[in-house]
Protein backbone atom coordinates (compact mmCIF):
# COMPACT_ATOMS: atom_id res chain seq x y z
CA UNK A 1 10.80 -3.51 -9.80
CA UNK A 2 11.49 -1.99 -6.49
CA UNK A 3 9.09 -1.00 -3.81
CA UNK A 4 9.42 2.20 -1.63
CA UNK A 5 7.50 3.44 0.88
CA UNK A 6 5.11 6.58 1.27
CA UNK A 7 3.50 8.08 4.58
CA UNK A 8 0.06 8.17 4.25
CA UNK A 9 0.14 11.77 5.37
CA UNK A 10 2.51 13.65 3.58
CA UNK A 11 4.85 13.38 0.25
CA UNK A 12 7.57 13.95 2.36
CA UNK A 13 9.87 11.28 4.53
CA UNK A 14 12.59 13.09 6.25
CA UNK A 15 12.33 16.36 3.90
CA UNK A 16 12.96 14.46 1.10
CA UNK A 17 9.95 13.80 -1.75
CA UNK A 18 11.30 10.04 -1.88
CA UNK A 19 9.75 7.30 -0.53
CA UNK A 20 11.63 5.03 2.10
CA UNK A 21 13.16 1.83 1.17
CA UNK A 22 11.45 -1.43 3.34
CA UNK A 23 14.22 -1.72 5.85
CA UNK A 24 13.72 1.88 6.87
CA UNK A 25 9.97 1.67 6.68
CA UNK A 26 10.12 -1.54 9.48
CA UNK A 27 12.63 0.05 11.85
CA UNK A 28 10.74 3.60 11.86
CA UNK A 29 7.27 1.73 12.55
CA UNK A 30 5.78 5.36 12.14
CA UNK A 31 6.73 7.68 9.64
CA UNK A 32 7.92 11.11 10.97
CA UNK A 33 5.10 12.95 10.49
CA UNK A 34 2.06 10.19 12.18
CA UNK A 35 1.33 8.36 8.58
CA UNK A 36 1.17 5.02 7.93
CA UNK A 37 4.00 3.51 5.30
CA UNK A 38 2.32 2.33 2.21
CA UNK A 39 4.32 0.88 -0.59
CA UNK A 40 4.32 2.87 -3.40
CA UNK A 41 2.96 0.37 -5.86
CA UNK A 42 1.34 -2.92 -5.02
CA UNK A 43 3.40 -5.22 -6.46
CA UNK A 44 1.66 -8.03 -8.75
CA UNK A 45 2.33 -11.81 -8.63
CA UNK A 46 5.14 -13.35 -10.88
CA UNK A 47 4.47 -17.12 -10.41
CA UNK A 48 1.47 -18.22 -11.58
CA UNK A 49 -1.05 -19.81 -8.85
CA UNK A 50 -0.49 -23.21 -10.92
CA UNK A 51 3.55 -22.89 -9.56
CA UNK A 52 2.28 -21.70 -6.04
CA UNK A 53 0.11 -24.43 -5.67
CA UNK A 54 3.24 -26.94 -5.63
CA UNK A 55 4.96 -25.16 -2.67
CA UNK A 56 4.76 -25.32 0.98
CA UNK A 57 4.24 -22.46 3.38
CA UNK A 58 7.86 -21.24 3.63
CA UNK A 59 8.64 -21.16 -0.26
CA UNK A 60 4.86 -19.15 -0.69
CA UNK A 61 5.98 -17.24 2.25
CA UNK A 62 9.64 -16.11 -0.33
CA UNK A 63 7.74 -15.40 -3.37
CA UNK A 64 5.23 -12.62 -1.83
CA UNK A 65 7.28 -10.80 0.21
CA UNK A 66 10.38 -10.70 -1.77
CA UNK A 67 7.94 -8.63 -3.90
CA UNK A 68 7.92 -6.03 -1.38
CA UNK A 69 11.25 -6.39 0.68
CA UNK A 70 12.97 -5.38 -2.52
CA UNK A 71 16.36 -4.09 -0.97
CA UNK A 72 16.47 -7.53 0.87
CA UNK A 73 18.90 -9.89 -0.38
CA UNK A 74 17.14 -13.14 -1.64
CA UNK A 75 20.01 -15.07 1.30
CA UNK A 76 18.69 -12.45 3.80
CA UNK A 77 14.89 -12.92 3.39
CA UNK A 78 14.96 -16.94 3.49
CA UNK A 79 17.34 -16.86 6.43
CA UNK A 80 14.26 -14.74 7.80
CA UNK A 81 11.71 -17.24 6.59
CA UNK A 82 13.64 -20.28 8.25
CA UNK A 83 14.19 -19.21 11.24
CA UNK A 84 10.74 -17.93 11.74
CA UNK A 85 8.70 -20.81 11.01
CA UNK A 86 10.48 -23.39 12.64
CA UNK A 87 9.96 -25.93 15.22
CA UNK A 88 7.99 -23.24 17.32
CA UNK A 89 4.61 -23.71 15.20
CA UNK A 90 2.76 -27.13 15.65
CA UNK A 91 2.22 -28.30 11.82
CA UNK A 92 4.76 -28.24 9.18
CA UNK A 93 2.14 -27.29 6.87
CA UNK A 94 2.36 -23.71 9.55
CA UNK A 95 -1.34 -23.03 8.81
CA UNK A 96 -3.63 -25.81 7.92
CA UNK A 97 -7.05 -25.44 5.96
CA UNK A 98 -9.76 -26.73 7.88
CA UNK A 99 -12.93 -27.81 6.06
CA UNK A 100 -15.92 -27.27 8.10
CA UNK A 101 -19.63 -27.16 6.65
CA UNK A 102 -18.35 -26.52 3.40
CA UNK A 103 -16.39 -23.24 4.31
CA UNK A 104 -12.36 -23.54 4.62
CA UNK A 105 -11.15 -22.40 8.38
CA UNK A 106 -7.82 -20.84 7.85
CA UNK A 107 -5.86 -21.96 11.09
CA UNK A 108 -3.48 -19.12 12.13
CA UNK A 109 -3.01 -20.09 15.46
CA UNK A 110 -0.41 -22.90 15.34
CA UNK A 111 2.83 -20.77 16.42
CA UNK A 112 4.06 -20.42 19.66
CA UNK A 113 1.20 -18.00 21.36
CA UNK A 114 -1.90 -19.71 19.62
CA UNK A 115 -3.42 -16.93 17.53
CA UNK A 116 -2.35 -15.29 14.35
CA UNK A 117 -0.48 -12.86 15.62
CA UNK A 118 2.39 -15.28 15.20
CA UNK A 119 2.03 -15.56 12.36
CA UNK A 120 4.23 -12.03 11.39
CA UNK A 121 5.61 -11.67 14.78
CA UNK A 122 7.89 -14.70 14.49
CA UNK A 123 9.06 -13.13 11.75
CA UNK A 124 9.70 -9.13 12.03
CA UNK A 125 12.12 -9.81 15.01
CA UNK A 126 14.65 -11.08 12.03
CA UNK A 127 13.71 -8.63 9.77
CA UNK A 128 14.05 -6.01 12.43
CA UNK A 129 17.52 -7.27 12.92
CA UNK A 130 18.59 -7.29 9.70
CA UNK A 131 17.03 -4.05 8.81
CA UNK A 132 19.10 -2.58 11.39
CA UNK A 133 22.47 -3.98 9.96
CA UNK A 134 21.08 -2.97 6.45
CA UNK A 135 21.38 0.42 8.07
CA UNK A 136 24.40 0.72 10.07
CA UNK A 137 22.03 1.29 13.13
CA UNK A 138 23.75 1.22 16.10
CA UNK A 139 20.86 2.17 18.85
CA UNK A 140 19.37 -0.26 20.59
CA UNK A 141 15.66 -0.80 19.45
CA UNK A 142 12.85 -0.18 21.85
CA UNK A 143 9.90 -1.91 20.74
CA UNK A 144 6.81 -0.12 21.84
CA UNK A 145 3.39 -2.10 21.27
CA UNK A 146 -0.23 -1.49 22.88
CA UNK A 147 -1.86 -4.87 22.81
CA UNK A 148 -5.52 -5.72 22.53
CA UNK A 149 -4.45 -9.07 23.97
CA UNK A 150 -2.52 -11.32 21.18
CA UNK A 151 -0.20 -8.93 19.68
CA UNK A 152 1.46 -8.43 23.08
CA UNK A 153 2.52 -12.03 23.32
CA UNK A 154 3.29 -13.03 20.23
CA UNK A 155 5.17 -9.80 19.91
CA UNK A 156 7.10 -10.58 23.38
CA UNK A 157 7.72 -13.86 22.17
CA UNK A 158 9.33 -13.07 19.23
CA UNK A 159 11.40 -10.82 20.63
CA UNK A 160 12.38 -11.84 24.40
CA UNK A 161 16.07 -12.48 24.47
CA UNK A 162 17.19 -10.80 20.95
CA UNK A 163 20.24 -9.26 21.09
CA UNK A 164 19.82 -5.30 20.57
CA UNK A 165 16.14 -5.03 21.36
CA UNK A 166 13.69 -4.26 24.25
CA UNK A 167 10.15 -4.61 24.49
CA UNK A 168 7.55 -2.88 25.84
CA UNK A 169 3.85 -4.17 25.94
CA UNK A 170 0.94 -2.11 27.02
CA UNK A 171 -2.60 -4.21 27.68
CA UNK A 172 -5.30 -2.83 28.84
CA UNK A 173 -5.89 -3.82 32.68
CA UNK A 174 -9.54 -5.06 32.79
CA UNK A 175 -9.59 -5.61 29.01
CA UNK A 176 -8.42 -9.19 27.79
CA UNK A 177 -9.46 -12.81 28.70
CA UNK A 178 -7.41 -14.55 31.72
CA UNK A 179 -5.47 -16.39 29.06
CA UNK A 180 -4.06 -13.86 27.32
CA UNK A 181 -3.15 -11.49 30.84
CA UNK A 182 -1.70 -14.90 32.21
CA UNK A 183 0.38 -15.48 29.03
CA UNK A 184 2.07 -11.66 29.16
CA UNK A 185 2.55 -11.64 33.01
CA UNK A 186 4.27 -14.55 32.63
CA UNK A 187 6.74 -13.59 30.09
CA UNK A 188 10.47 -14.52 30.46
CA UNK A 189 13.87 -12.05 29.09
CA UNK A 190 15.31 -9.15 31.20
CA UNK A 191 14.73 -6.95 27.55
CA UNK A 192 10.62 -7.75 28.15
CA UNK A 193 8.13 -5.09 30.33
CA UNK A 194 4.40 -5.33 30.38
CA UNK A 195 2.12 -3.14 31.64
CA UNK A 196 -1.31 -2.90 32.60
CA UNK A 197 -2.79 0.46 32.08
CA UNK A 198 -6.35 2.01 33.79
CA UNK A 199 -7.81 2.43 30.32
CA UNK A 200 -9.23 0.55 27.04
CA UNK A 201 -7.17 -0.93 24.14
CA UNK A 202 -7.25 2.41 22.83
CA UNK A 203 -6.41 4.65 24.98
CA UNK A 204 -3.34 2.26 24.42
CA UNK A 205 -2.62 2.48 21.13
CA UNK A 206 -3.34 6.28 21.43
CA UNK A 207 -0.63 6.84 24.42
CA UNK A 208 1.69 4.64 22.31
CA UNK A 209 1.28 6.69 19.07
CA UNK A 210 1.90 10.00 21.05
CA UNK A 211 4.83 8.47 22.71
CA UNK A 212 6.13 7.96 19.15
CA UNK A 213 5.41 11.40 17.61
CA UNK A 214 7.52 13.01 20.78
CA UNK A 215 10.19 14.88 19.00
CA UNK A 216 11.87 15.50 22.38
CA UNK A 217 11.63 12.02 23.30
CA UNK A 218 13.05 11.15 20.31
CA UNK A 219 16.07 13.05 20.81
CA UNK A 220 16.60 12.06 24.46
CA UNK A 221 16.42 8.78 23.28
CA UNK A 222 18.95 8.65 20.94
CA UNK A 223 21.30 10.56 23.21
CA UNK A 224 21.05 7.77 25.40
CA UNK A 225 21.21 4.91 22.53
CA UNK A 226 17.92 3.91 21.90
CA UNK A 227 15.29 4.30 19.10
CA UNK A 228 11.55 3.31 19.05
CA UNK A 229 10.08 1.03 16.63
CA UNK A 230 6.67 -0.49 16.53
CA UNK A 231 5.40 -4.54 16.65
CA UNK A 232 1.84 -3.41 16.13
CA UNK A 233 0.18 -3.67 13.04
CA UNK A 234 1.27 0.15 11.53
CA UNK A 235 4.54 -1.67 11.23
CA UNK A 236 4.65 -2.58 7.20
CA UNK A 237 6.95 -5.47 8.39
CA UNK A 238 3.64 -7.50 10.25
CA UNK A 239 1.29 -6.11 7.21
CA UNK A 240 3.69 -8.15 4.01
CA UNK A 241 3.93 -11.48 6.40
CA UNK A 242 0.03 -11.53 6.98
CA UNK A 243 -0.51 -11.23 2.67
CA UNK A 244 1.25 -14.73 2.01
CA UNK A 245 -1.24 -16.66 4.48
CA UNK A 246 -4.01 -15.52 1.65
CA UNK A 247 -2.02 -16.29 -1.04
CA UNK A 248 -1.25 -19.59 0.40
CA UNK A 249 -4.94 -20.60 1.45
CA UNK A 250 -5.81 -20.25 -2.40
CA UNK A 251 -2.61 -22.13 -3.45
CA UNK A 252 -3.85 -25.08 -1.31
CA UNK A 253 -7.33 -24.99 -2.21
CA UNK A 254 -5.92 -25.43 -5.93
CA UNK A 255 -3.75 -28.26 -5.49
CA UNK A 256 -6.21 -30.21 -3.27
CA UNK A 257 -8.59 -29.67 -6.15
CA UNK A 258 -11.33 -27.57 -4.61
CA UNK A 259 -10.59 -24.98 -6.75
CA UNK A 260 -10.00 -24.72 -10.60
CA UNK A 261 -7.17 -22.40 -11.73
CA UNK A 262 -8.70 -18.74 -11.66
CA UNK A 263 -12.04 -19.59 -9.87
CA UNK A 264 -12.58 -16.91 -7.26
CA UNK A 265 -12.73 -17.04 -3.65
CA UNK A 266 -14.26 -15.10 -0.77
CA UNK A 267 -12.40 -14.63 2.29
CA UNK A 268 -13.76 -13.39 6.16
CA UNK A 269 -12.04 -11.99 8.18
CA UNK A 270 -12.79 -11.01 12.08
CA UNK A 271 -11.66 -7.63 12.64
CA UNK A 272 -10.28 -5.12 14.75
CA UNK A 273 -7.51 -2.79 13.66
CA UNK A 274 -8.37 -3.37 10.19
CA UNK A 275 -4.67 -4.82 8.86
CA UNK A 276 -5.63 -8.35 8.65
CA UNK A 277 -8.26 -7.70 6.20
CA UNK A 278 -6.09 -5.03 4.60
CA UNK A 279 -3.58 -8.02 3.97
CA UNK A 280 -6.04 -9.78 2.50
CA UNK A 281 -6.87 -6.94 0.04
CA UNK A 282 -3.30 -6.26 -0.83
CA UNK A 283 -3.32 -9.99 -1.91
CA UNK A 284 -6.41 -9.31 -4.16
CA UNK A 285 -4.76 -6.59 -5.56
CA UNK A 286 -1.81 -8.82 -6.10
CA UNK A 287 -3.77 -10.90 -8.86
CA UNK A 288 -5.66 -13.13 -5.96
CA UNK A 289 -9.08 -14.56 -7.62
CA UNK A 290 -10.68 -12.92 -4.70
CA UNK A 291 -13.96 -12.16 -4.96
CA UNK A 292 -15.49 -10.27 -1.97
CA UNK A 293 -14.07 -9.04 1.33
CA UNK A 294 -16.21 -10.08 4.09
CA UNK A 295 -15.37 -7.49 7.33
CA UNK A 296 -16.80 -9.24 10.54
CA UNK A 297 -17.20 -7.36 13.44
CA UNK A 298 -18.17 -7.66 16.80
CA UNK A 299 -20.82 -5.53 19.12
CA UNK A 300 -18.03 -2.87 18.87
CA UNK A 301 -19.20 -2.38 15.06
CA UNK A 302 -17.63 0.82 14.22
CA UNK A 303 -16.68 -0.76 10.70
CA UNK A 304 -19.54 -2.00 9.74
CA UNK A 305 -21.36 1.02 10.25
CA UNK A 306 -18.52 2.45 8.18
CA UNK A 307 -18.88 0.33 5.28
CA UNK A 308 -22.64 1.13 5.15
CA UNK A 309 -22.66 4.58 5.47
CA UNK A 310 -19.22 6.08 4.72
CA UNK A 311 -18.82 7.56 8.02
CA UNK A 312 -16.17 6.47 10.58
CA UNK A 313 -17.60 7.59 13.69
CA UNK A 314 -15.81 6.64 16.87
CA UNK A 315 -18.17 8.56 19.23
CA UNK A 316 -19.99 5.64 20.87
CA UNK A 317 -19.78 3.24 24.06
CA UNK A 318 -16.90 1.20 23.76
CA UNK A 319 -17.94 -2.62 24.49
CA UNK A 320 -15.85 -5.01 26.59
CA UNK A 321 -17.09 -8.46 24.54
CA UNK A 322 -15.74 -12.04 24.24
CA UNK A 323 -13.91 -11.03 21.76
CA UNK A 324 -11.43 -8.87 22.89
CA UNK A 325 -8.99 -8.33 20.22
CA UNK A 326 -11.36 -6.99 18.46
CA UNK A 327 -12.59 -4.36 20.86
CA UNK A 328 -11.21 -1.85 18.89
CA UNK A 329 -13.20 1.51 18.22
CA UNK A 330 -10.08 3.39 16.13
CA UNK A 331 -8.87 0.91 13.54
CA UNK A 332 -5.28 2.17 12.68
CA UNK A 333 -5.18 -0.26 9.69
CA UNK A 334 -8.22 1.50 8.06
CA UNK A 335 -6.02 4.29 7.26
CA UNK A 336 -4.10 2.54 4.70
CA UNK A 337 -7.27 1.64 2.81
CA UNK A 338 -8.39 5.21 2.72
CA UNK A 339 -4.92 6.70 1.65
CA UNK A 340 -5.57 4.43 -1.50
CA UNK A 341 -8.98 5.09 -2.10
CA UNK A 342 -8.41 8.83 -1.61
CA UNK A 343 -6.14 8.12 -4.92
CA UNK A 344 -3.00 8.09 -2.76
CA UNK A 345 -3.43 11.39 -1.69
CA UNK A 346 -1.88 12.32 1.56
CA UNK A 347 -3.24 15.59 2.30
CA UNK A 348 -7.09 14.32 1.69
CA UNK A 349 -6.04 11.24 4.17
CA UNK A 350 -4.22 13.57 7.25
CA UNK A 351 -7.23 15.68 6.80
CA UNK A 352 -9.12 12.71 7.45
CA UNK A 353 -7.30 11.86 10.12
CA UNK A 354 -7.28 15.05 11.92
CA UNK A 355 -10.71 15.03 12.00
CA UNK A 356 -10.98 11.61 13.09
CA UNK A 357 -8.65 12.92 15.93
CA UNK A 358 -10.53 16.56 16.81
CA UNK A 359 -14.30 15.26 16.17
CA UNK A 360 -13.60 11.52 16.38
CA UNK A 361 -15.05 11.24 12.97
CA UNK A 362 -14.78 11.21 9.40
CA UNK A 363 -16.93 11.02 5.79
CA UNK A 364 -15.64 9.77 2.86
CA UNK A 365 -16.73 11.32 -0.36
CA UNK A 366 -19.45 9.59 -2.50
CA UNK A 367 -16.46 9.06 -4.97
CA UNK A 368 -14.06 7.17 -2.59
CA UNK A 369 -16.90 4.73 -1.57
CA UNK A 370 -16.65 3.39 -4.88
CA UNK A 371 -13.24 1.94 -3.44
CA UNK A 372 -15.08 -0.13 -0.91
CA UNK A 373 -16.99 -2.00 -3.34
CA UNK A 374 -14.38 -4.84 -2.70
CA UNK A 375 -16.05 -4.67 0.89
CA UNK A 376 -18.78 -6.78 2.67
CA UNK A 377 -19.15 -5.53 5.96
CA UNK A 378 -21.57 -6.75 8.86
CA UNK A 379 -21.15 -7.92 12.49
CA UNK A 380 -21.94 -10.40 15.13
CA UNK A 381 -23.96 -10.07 19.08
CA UNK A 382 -22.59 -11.38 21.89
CA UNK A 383 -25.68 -13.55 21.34
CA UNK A 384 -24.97 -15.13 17.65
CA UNK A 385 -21.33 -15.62 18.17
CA UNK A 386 -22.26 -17.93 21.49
CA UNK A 387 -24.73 -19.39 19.37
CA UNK A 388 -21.97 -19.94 16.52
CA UNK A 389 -19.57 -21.48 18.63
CA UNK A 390 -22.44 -23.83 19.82
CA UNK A 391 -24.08 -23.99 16.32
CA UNK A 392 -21.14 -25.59 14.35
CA UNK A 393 -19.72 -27.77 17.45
CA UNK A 394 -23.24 -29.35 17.66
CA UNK A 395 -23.20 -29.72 13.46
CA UNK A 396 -19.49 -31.17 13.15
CA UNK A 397 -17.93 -31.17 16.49
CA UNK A 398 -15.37 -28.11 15.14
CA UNK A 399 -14.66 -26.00 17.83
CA UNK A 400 -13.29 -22.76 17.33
CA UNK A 401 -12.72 -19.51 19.70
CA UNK A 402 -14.94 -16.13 19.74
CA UNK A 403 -12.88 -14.24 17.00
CA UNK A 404 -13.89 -17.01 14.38
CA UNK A 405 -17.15 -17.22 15.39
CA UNK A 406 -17.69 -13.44 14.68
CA UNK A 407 -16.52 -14.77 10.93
CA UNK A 408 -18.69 -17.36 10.99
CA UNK A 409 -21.76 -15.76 12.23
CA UNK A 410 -21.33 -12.85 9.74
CA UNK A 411 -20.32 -15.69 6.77
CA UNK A 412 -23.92 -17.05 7.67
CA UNK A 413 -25.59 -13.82 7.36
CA UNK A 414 -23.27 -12.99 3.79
CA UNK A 415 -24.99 -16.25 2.61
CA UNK A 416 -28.20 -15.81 3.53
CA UNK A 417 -28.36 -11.98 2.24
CA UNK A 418 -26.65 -12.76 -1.09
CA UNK A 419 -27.16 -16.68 -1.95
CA UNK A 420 -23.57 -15.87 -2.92
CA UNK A 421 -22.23 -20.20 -3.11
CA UNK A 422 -18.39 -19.17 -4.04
CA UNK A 423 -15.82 -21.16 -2.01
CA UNK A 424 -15.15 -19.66 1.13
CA UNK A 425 -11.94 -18.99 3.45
CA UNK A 426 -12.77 -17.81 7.20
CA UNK A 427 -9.50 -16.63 8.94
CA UNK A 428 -9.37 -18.39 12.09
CA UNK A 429 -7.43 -16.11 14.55
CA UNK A 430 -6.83 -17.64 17.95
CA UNK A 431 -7.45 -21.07 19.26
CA UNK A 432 -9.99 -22.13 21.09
CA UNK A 433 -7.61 -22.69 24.23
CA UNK A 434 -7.01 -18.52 24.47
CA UNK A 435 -11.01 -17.93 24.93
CA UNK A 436 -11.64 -21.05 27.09
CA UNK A 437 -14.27 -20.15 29.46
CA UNK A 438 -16.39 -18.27 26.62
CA UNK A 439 -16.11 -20.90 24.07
CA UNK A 440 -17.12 -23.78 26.87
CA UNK A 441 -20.29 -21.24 28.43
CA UNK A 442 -21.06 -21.25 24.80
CA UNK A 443 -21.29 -24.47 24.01
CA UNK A 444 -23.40 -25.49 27.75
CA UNK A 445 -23.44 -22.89 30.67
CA UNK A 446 -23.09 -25.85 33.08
CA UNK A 447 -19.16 -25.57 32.54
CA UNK A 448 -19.11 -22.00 33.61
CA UNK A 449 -18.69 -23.49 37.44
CA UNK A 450 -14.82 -24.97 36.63
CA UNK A 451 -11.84 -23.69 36.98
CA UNK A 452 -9.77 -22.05 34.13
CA UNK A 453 -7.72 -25.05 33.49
CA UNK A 454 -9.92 -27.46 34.31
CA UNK A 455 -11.86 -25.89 31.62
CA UNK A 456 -8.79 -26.49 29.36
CA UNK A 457 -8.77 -30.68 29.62
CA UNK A 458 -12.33 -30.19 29.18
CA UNK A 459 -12.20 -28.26 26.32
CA UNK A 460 -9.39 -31.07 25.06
CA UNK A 461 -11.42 -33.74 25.64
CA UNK A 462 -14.58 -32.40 23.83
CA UNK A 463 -12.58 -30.67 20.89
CA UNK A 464 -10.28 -33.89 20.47
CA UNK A 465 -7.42 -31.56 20.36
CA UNK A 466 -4.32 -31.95 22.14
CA UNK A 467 -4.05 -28.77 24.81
CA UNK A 468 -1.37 -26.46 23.08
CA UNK A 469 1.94 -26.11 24.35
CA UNK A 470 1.47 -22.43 25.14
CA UNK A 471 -1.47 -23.48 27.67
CA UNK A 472 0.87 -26.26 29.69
CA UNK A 473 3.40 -23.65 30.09
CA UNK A 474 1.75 -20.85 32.15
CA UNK A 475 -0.34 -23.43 34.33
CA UNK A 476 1.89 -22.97 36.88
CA UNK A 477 4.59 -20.49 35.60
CA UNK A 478 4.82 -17.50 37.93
CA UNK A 479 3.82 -13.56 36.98
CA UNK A 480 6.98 -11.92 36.58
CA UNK A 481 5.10 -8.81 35.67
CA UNK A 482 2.77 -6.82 37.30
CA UNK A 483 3.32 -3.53 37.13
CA UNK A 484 0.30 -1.22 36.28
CA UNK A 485 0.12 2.59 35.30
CA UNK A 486 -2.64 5.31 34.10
CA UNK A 487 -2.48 6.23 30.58
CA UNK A 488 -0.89 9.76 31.38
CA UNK A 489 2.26 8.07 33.08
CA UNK A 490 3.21 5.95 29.81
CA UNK A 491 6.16 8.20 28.78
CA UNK A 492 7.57 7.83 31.82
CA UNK A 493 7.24 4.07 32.50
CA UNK A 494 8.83 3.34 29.28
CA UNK A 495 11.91 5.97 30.51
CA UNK A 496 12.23 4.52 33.93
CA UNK A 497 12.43 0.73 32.24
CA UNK A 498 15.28 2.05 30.11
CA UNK A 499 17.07 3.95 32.89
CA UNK A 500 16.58 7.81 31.78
């Protein structure tokens, strides 16, 4: 059956009542009016979890989002598989389970920019590119993206070099570990520009959005050949790639016999902008045993006080943690979640969301918190993540970055407050390498007087890992970026980098 798309804001796409088909919904990033693209049905599984568990990553990979790509071709979509998960992730098996303590670590950080951003990115370049033939699109395609620190590079990775498309990353300045700044600034391709703006991850994401919305813009743009689309998580094209890593983690779990056919699974997640977990909920919806939801955030814990009180309240200091991509206080994702439990109504979601944009909050109705009840939600200190990190290195000598500790800290607490023993997948998000200097402090502040690299052989040494490509390569590479702007001047950074 096939899947359209619907803006989470209105029953409208381009004046018609019709939903969009996928390849329009990944090269407009942003419906017209601000929504979100949701597909009009979620789609359920048609090969039983017995059949998945006999497949590897890329054949998994097919049968999920052929279930939402419906007007790809079944020779377009594998040609999109293959060439994304190639020789530029570490493990054939393109993310290994890692058993640690009895919980399963979910390793999404194997590709070519060591955190699970890769995971879609290598991917949406090729469907971007063969959306746009789908669609006789002859602009070239500006991709705009506001980066909490691993979407930018994975993003710029994936598309640096390909033919038709430019890239343009905003970071915040002061607001992501020297890994992650070192990996953008260092970025190769004459179609990449990153920016460092005097501001916070969202006042990113917020100049980006308004950037998009820009009617005028728009039609300067495409005087001039150009049209925006988005790498960022709003983009349905990052959301479908992120379900199959679920639906995968279960398969395996199956076949390695840790799992009987139909036993259910709980999955945690460390999150910012909400879509990871939202992937992970599709996938439940999908006919995925899963049991609970567990929503692990950081000092920045604007969703868990969400999830226990029904209020989305953004009004509050916004924390600069070791966990940066998840220093987040307006999670863009959410909005798909509340569209749905809103009953897919679009005018009780934009009034939502206009509220959430006048007042900089929102309550949900005693009625659409019953939706939630999928949900777990707490959160992790600065203090019990370093003491995670430190915790299960000391138990098993696993070491894994700040992101996955959040998960693992807030997996302990799920435990302890339910006695709940079901098997349990943690989404590991980012190597250890990316967070270096927080992950070693964590584990003995004596190794907070090295250097950032010297840091990284140590970290080798003690993890028994070898140092990921992605780490030898900016050692010494040079910063071919470093231009920096204040949030008001975005517009016209992005029109100077494309000569208007």
């Amino acid at each position: 059956m096939e899947v359209f798309y619907n803006s989470t804001r209105s029953r409208e796409n381009n004046g018609k009542l019709s939903g969009v088909t996928a390849s329009q919904a990944i090269l407009k990033g942003l419906s017209d009016d601000g929504g979100l693209f949701v597909p009009d049905h979620i789609p359920a599984l048609d090969k039983s979890l017995r059949e998945l568990s006999k497949m590897e990553y890329k054949q998994v990979a097919y049968e999920v989002m052929k279930l939402y790509l419906t007007d790809f071709t079944e020779e377009e979509l594998k040609t999109c598989i293959e060439r994304a998960y190639d020789e530029k992730f570490d493990t054939d098996v393109i993310a290994p389970l890692v058993e640690a303590e009895g919980a399963y670590y979910l390793e999404l950080f194997h590709g070519a920019t060591i955190a699970f951003k890769d995971m879609a990115l290598s991917i949406l370049p090729h469907l971007m590119i063969t959306s746009a033939k789908k669609n006789q699109i002859k602009n070239e395609i500006v991709i705009l993206t506001a980066t909490s620190g691993d979407t930018g590079k994975a993003a710029l990775a994936g598309f640096a070099g390909v033919e038709g498309t430019r890239i343009i990353v905003f970071y915040p300045k002061n607001g992501v570990s020297p890994i992650q700044e070192k990996q953008m600034v260092t970025q190769k391709g004459a179609n990449t520009l990153v920016v460092g703006i005097h501001g916070n991850f969202d006042d990113a994401q917020t100049g980006v959005k308004k950037i998009f919305s820009d009617k005028e813009l728009a039609k300067e743009m495409d005087a001039k050949g150009f049209q925006f689309s988005s790498a960022n998580s709003i983009n349905i094209g990052r959301l479908v790639p992120q379900i199959c890593y679920y639906v995968y983690a279960y398969a395996k779990l199956l076949a390695e016999g840790k799992i009987a056919d139909g036993d259910q699974i709980n999955v945690v997640v460390p999150t910012g902008n909400f879509g990871n977990i939202l992937a992970a909920f599709y996938a439940k919806n999908m006919g995925l045993p899963i049991k609970k939801l567990i929503c692990a955030s950081n000092d920045n814990k604007v969703l868990y006080d969400f999830f226990r009180t029904g209020t989305y309240d953004r009004n509050r200091e916004f924390m600069l943690t070791s966990s940066p991509s998840m220093d987040i206080l307006i999670s863009s994702n959410l909005e798909r979640l509340i569209y749905r439990i809103a009953g897919n109504d679009p005018e009780k979601n934009a009034e939502l969301m206009a509220a959430l944009g006048g007042q900089g909050k929102y309550e949900i109705t005693d009625e659409m918190k019953k939706g939630l009840d999928d949900f777990y939600g707490n959160y992790a200190s600065e203090a019990e993540t370093a003491a995670e990190i430190k915790r299960l290195y000391e138990s098993c000598g696993y070491v894994i970055d700040t992101h996955t500790a959040v998960a693992s800290a807030v997996y302990q607490k799920y435990g302890k407050e339910t006695g709940d023993t079901a098997k349990t997948v943690i989404a590991s998000t980012a190597s250890p390498f990316k967070f270096t200097r927080s992950v070693m402090n964590a584990i003995d502040a004596k190794y907070d007087a090295m250097g950032d690299f010297e840091l990284v052989d140590e970290l080798s040494r003690l993890a028994n890992v070898k140092v990921p490509n992605a780490i030898e390569e900016i050692r010494t590479a040079p910063v071919l970026h470093d231009k920096q702007c204040d949030v008001d001047k975005m517009q016209d950074t992005v029109k100077e980098f494309l000569g208007m």
